[in-house]
PDB file of N, CA and C in Angstrom:
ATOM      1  N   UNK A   1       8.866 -16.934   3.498  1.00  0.00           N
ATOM      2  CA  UNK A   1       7.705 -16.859   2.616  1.00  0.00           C
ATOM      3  C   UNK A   1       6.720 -15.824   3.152  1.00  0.00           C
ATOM      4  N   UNK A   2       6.490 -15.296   2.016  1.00  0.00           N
ATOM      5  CA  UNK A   2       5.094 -14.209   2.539  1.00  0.00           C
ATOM      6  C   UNK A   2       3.790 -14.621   3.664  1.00  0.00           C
ATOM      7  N   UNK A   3       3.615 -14.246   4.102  1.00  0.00           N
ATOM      8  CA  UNK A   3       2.279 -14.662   5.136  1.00  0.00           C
ATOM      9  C   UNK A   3       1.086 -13.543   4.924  1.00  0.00           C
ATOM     10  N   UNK A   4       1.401 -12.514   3.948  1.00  0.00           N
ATOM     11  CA  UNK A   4      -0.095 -11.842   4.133  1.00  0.00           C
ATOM     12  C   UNK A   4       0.385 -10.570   2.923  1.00  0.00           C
ATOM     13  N   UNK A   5      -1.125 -10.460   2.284  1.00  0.00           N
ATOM     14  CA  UNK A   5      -1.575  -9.951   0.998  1.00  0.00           C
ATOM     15  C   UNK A   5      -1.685  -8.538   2.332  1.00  0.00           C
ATOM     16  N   UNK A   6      -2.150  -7.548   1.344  1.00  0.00           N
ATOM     17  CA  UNK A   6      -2.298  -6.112   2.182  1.00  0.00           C
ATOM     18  C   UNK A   6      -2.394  -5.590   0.788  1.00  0.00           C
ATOM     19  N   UNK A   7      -3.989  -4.926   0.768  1.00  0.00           N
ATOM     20  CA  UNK A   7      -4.232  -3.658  -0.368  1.00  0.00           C
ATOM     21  C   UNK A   7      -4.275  -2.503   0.274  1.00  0.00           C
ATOM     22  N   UNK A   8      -3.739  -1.931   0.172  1.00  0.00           N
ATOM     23  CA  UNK A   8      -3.961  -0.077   0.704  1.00  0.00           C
ATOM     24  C   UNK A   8      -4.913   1.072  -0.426  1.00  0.00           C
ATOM     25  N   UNK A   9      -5.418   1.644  -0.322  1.00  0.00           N
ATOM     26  CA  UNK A   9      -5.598   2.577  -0.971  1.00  0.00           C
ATOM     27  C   UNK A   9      -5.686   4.165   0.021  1.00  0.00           C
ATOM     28  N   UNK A  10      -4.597   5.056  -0.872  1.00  0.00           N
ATOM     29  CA  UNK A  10      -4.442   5.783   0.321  1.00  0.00           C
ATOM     30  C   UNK A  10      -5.032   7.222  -0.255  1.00  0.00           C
ATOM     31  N   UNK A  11      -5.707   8.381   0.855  1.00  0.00           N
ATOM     32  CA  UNK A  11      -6.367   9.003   0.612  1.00  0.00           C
ATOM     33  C   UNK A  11      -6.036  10.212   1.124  1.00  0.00           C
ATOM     34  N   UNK A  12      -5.177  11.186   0.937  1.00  0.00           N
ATOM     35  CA  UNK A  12      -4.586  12.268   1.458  1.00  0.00           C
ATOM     36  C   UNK A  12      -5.302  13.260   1.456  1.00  0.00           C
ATOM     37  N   UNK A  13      -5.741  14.161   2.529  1.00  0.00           N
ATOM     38  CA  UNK A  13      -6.325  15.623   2.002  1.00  0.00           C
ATOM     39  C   UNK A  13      -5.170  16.381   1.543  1.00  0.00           C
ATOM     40  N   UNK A  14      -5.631  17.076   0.159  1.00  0.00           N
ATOM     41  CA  UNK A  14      -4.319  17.838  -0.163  1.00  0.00           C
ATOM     42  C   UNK A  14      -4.808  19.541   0.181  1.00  0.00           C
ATOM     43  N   UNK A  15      -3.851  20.096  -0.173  1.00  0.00           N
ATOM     44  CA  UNK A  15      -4.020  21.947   0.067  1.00  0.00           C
ATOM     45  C   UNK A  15      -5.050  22.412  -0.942  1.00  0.00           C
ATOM     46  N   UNK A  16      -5.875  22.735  -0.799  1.00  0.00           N
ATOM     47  CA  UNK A  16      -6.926  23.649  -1.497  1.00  0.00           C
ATOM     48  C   UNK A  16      -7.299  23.066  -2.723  1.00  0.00           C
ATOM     49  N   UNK A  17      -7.685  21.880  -2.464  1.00  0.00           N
ATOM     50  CA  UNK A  17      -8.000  20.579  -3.498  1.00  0.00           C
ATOM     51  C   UNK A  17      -7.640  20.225  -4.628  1.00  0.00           C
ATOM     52  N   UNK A  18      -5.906  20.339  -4.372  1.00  0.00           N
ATOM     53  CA  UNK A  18      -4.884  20.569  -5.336  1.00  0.00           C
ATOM     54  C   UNK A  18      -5.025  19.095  -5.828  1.00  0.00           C
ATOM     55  N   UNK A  19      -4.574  18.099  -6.717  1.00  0.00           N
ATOM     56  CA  UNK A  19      -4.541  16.766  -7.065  1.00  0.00           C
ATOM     57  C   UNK A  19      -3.772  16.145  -6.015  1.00  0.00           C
ATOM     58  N   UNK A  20      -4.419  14.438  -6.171  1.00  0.00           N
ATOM     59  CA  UNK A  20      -4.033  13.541  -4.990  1.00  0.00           C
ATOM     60  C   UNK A  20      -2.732  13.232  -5.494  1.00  0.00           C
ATOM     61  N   UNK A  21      -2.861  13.088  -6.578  1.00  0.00           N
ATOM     62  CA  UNK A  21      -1.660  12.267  -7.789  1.00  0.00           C
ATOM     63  C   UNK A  21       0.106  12.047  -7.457  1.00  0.00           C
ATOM     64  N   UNK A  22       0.434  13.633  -7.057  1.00  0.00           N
ATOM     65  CA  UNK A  22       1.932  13.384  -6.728  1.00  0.00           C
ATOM     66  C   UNK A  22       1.916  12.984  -5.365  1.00  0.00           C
ATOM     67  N   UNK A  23       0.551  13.118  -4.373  1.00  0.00           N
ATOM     68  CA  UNK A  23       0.813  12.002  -3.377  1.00  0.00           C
ATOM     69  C   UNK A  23       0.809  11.044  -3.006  1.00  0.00           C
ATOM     70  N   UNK A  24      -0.097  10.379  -4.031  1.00  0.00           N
ATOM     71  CA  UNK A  24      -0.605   8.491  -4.538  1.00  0.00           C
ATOM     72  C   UNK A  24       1.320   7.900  -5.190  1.00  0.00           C
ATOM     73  N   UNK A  25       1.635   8.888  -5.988  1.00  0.00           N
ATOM     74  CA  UNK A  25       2.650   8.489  -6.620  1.00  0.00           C
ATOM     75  C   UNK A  25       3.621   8.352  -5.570  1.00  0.00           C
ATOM     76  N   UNK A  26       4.033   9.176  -4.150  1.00  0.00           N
ATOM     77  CA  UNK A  26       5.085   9.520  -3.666  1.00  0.00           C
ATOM     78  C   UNK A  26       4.577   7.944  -2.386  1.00  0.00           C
ATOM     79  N   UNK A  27       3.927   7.914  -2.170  1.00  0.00           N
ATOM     80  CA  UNK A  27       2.925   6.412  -1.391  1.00  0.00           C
ATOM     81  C   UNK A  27       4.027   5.464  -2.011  1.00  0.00           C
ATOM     82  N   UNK A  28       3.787   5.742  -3.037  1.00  0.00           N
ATOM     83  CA  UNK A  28       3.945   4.269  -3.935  1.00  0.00           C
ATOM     84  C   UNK A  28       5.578   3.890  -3.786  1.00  0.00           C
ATOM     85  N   UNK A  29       5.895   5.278  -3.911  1.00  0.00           N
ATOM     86  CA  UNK A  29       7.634   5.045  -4.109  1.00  0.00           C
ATOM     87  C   UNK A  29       8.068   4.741  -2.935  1.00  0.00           C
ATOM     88  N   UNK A  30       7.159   5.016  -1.779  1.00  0.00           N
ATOM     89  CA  UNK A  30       7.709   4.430   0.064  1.00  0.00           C
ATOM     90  C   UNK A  30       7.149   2.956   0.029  1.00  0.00           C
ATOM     91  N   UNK A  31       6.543   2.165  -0.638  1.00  0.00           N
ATOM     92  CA  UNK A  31       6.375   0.618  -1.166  1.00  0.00           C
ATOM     93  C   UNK A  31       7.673   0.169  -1.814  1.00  0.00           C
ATOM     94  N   UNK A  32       7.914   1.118  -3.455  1.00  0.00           N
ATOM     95  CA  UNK A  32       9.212   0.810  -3.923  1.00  0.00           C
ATOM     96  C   UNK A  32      10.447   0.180  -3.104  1.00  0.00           C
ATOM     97  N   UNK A  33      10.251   1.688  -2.161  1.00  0.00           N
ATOM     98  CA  UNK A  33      11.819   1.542  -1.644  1.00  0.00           C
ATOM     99  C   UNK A  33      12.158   0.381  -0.140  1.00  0.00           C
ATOM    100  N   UNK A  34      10.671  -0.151  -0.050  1.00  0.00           N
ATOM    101  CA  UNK A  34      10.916  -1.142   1.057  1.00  0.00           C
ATOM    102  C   UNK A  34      11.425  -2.815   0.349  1.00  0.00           C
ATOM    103  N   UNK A  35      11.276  -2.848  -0.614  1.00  0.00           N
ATOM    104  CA  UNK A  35      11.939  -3.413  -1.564  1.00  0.00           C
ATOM    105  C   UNK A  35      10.792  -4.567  -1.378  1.00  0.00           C
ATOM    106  N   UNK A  36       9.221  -4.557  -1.297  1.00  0.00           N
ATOM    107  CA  UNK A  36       8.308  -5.837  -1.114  1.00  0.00           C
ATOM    108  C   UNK A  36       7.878  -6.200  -2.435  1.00  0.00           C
ATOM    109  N   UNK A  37       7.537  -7.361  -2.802  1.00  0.00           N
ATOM    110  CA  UNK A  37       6.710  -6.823  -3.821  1.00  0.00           C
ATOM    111  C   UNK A  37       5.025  -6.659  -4.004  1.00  0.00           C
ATOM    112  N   UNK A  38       5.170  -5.922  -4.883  1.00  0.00           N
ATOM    113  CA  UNK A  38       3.657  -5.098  -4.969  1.00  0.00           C
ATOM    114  C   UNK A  38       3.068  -5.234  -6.440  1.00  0.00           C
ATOM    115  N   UNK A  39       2.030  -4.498  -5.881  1.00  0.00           N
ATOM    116  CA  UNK A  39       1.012  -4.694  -7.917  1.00  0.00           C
ATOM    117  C   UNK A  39       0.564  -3.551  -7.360  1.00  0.00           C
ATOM    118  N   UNK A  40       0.183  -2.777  -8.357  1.00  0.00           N
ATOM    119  CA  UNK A  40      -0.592  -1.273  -8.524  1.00  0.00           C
ATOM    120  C   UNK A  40      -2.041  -1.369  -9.539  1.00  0.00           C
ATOM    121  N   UNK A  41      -2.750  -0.683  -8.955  1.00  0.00           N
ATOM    122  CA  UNK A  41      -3.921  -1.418  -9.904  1.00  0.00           C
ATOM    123  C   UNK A  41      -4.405   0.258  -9.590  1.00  0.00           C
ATOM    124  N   UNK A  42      -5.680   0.294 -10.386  1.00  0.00           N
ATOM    125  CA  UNK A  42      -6.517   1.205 -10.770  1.00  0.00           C
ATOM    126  C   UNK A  42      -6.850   2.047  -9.077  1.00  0.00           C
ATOM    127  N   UNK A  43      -7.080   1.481  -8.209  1.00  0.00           N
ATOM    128  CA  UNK A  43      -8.003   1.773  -7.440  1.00  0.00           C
ATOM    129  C   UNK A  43      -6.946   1.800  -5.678  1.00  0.00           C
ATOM    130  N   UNK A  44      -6.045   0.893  -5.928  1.00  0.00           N
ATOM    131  CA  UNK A  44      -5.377   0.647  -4.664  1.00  0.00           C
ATOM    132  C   UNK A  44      -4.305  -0.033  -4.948  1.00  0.00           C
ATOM    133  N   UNK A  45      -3.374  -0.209  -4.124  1.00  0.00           N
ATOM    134  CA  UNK A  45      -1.850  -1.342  -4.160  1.00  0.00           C
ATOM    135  C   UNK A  45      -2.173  -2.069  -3.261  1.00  0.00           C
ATOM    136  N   UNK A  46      -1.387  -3.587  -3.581  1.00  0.00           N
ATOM    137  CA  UNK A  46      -1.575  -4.550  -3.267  1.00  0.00           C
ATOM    138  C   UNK A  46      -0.123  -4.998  -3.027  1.00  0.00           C
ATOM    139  N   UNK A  47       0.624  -5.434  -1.428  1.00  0.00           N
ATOM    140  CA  UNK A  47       1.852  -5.789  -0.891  1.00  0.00           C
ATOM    141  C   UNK A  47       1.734  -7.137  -1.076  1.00  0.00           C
ATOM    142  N   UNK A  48       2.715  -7.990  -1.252  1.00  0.00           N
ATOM    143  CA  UNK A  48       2.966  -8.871  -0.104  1.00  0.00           C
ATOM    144  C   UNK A  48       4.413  -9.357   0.698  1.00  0.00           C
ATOM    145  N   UNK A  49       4.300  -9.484   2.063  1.00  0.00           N
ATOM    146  CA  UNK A  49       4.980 -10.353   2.630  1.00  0.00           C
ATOM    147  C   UNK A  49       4.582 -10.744   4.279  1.00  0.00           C
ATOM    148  N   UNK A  50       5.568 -10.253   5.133  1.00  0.00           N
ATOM    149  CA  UNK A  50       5.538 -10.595   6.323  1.00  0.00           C
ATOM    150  C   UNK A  50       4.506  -8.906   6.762  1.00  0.00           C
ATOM    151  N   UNK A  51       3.303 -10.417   7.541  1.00  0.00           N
ATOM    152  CA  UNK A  51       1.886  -8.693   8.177  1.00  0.00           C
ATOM    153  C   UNK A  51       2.533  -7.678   8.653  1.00  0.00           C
ATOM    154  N   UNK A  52       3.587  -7.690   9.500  1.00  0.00           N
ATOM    155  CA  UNK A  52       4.205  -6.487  10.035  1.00  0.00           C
ATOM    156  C   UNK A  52       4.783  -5.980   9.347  1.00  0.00           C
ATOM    157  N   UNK A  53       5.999  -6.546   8.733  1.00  0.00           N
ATOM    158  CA  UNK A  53       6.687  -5.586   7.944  1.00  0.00           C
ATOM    159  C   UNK A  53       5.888  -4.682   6.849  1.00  0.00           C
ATOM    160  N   UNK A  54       4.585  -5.012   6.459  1.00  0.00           N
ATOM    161  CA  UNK A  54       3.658  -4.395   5.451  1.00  0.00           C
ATOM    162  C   UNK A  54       2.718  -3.288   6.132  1.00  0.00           C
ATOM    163  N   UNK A  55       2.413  -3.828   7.778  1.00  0.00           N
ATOM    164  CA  UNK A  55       1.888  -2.803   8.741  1.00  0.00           C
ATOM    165  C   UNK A  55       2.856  -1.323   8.641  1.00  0.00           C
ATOM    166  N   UNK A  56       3.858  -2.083   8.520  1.00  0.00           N
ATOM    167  CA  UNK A  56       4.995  -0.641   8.981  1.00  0.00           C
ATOM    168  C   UNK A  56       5.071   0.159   7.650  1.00  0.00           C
ATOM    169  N   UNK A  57       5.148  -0.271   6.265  1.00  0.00           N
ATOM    170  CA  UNK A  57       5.219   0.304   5.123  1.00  0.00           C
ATOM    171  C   UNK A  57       4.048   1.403   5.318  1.00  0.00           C
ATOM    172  N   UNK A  58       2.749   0.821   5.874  1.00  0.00           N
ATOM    173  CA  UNK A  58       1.646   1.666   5.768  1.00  0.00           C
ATOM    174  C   UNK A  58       1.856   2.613   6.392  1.00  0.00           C
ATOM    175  N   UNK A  59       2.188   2.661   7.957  1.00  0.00           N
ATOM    176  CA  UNK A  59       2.849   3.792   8.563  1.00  0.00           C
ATOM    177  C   UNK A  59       3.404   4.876   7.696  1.00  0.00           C
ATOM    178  N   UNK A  60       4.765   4.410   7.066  1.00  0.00           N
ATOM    179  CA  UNK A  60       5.720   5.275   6.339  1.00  0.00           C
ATOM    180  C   UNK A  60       5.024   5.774   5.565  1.00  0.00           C
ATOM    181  N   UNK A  61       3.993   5.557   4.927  1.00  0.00           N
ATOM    182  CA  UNK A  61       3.359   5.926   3.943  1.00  0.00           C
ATOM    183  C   UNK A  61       2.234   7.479   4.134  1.00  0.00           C
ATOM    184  N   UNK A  62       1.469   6.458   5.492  1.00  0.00           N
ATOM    185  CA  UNK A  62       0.892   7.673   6.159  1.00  0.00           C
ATOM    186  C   UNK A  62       1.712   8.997   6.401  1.00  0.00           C
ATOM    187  N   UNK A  63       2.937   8.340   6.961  1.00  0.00           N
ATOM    188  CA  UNK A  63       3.963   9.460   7.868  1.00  0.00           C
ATOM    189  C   UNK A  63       4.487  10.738   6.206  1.00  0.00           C
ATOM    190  N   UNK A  64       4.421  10.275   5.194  1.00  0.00           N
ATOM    191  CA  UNK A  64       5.207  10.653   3.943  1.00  0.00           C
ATOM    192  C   UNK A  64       4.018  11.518   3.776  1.00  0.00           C
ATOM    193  N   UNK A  65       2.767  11.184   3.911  1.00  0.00           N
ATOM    194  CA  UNK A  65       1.588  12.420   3.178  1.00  0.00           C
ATOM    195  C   UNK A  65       1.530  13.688   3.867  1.00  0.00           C
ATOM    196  N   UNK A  66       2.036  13.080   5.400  1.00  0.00           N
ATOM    197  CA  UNK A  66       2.003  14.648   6.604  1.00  0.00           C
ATOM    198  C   UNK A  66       3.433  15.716   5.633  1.00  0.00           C
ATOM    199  N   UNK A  67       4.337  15.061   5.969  1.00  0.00           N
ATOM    200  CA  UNK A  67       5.637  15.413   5.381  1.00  0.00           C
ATOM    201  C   UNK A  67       5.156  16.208   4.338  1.00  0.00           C
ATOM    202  N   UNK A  68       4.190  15.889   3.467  1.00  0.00           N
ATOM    203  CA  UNK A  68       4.474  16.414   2.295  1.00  0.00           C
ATOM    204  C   UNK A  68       2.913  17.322   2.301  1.00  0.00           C
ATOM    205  N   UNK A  69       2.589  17.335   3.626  1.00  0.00           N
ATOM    206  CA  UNK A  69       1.442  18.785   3.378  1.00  0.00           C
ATOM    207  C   UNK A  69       0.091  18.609   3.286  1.00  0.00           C
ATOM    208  N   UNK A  70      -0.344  17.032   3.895  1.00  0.00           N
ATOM    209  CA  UNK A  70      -1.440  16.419   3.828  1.00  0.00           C
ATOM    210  C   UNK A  70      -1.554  17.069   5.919  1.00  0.00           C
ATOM    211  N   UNK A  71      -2.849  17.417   5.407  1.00  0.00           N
ATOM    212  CA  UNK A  71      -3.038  17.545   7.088  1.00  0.00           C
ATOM    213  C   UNK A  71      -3.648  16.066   7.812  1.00  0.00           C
ATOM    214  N   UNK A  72      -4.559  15.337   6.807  1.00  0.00           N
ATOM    215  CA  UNK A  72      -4.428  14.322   7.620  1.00  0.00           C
ATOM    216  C   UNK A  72      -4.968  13.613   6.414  1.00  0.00           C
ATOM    217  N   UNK A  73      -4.933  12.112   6.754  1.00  0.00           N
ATOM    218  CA  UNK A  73      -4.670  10.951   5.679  1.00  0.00           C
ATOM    219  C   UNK A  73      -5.586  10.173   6.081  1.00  0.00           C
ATOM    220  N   UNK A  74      -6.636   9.285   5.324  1.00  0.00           N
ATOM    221  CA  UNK A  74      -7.339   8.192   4.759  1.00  0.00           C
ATOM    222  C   UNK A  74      -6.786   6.778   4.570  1.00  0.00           C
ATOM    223  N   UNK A  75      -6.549   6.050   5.261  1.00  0.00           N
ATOM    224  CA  UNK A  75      -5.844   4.648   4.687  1.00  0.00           C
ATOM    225  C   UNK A  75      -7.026   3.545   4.678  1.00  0.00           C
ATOM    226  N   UNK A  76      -7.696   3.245   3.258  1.00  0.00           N
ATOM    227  CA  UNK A  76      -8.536   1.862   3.150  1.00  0.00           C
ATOM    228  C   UNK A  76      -7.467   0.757   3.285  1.00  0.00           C
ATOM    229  N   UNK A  77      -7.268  -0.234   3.792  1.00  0.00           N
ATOM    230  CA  UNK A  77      -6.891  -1.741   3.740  1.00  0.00           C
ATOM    231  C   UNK A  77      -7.562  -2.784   4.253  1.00  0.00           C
ATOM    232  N   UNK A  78      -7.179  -3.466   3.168  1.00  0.00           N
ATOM    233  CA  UNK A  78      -7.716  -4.954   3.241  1.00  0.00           C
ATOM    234  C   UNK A  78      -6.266  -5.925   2.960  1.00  0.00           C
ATOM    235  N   UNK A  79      -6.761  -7.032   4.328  1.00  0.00           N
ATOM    236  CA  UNK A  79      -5.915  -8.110   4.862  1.00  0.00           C
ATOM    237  C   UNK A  79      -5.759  -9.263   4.591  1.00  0.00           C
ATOM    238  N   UNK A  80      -5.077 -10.228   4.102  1.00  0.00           N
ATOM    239  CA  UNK A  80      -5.591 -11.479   3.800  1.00  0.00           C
ATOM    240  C   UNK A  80      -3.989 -12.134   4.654  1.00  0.00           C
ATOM    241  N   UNK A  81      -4.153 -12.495   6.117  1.00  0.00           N
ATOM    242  CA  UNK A  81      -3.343 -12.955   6.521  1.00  0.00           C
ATOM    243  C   UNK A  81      -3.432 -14.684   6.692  1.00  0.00           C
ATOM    244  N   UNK A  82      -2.251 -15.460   5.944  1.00  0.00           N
ATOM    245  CA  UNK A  82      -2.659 -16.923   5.856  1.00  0.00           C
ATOM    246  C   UNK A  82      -1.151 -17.426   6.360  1.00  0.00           C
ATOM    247  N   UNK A  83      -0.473 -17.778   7.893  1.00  0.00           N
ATOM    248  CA  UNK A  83       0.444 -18.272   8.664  1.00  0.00           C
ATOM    249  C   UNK A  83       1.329 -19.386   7.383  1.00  0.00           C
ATOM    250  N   UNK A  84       0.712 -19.908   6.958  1.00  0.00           N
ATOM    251  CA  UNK A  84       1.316 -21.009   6.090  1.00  0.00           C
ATOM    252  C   UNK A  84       1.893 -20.672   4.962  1.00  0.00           C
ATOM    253  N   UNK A  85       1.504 -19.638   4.551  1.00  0.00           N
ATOM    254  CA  UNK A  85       1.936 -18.630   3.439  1.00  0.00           C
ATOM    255  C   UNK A  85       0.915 -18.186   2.413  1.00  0.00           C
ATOM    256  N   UNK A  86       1.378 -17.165   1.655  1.00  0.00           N
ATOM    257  CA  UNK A  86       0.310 -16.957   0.718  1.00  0.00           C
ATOM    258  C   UNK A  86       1.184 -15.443  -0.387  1.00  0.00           C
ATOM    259  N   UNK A  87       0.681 -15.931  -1.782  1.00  0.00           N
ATOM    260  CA  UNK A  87       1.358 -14.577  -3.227  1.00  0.00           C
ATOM    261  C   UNK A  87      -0.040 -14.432  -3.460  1.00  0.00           C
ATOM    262  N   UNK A  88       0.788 -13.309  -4.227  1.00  0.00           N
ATOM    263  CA  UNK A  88      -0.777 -12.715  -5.231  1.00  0.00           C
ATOM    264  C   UNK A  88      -1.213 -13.826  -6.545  1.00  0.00           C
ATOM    265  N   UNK A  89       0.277 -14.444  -7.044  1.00  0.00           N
ATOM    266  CA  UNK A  89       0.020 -15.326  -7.899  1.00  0.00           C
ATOM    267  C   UNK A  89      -0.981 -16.772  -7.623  1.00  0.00           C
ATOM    268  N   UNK A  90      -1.203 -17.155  -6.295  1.00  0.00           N
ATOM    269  CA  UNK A  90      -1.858 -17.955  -5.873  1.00  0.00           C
ATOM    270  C   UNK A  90      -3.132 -17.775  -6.049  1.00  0.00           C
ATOM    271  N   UNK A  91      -3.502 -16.148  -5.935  1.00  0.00           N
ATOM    272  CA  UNK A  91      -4.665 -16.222  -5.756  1.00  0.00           C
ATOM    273  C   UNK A  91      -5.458 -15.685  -7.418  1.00  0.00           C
ATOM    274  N   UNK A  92      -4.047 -15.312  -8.260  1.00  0.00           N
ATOM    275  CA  UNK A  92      -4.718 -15.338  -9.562  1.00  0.00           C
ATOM    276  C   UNK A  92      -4.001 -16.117 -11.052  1.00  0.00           C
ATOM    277  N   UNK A  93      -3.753 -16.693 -10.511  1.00  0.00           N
ATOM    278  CA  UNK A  93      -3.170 -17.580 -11.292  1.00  0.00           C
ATOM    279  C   UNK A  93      -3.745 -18.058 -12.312  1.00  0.00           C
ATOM    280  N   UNK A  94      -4.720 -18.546 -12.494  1.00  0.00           N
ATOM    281  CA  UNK A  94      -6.240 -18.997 -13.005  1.00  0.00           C
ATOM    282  C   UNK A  94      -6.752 -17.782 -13.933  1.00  0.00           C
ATOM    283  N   UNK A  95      -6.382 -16.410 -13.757  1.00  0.00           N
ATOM    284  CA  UNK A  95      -6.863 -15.354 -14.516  1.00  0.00           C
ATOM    285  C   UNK A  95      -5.620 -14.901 -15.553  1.00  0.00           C
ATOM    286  N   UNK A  96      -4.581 -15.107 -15.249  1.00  0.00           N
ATOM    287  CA  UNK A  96      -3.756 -15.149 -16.219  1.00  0.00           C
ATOM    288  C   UNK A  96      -3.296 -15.934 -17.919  1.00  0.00           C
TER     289      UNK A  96
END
C-alpha cells in the first residue's frame, strides 16, 4: 500500500526562454514510465506510493531536464507521508 502523496511541480530553465512545455510534458512521461500512479493538475503532479520510490522518480525527473538542455532545475514538492497508508482518493473522495 502506498505510504505517501508527493506533488512536484517542476521548473526548468530553458534556452533563451524558449517554452517550459515540452519539458513539463517530458517530466511527466518519467512519472508515466515508473508505472505509479499519478494525477496531473493545472499547476503540479501529484504521485502516490512508497516515499522513496517517489523520491527517486523526482531525481529522474530532475536528471531528464539536464539531459534535455535545462542548465539547472526548480523542483517545488509537497509531502504527505502517512506509515499506515494513504491515496489521493482518501483524501478527496468527498469532492467527487
Amino acid at each position: 500500500m502506498a505510504n505517501a502523496l508527493v506533488s512536484i511541480q517542476i521548473i526548468p530553465k530553458t534556452k533563451n526562454g524558449e517554452s517550459v512545455i515540452p519539458y513539463v510534458d517530458a517530466a511527466i512521461s518519467v512519472i508515466e514510465a515508473s508505472g505509479v500512479k499519478y494525477e496531473v493538475h493545472p499547476l503540479e503532479t501529484t504521485m502516490e506510493g512508497d516515499l522513496q520510490e517517489l523520491f527517486n522518480i523526482i531525481s529522474k525527473m530532475n536528471e531528464k531536464m539536464i539531459e534535455l538542455g535545462s542548465s539547472n532545475v526548480i523542483s517545488q514538492v509537497k509531502v504527505l507521508y502517512q506509515p499506515e497508508g494513504i491515496t489521493m482518493d482518501q483524501l478527496t473522495e468527498k469532492y467527487k
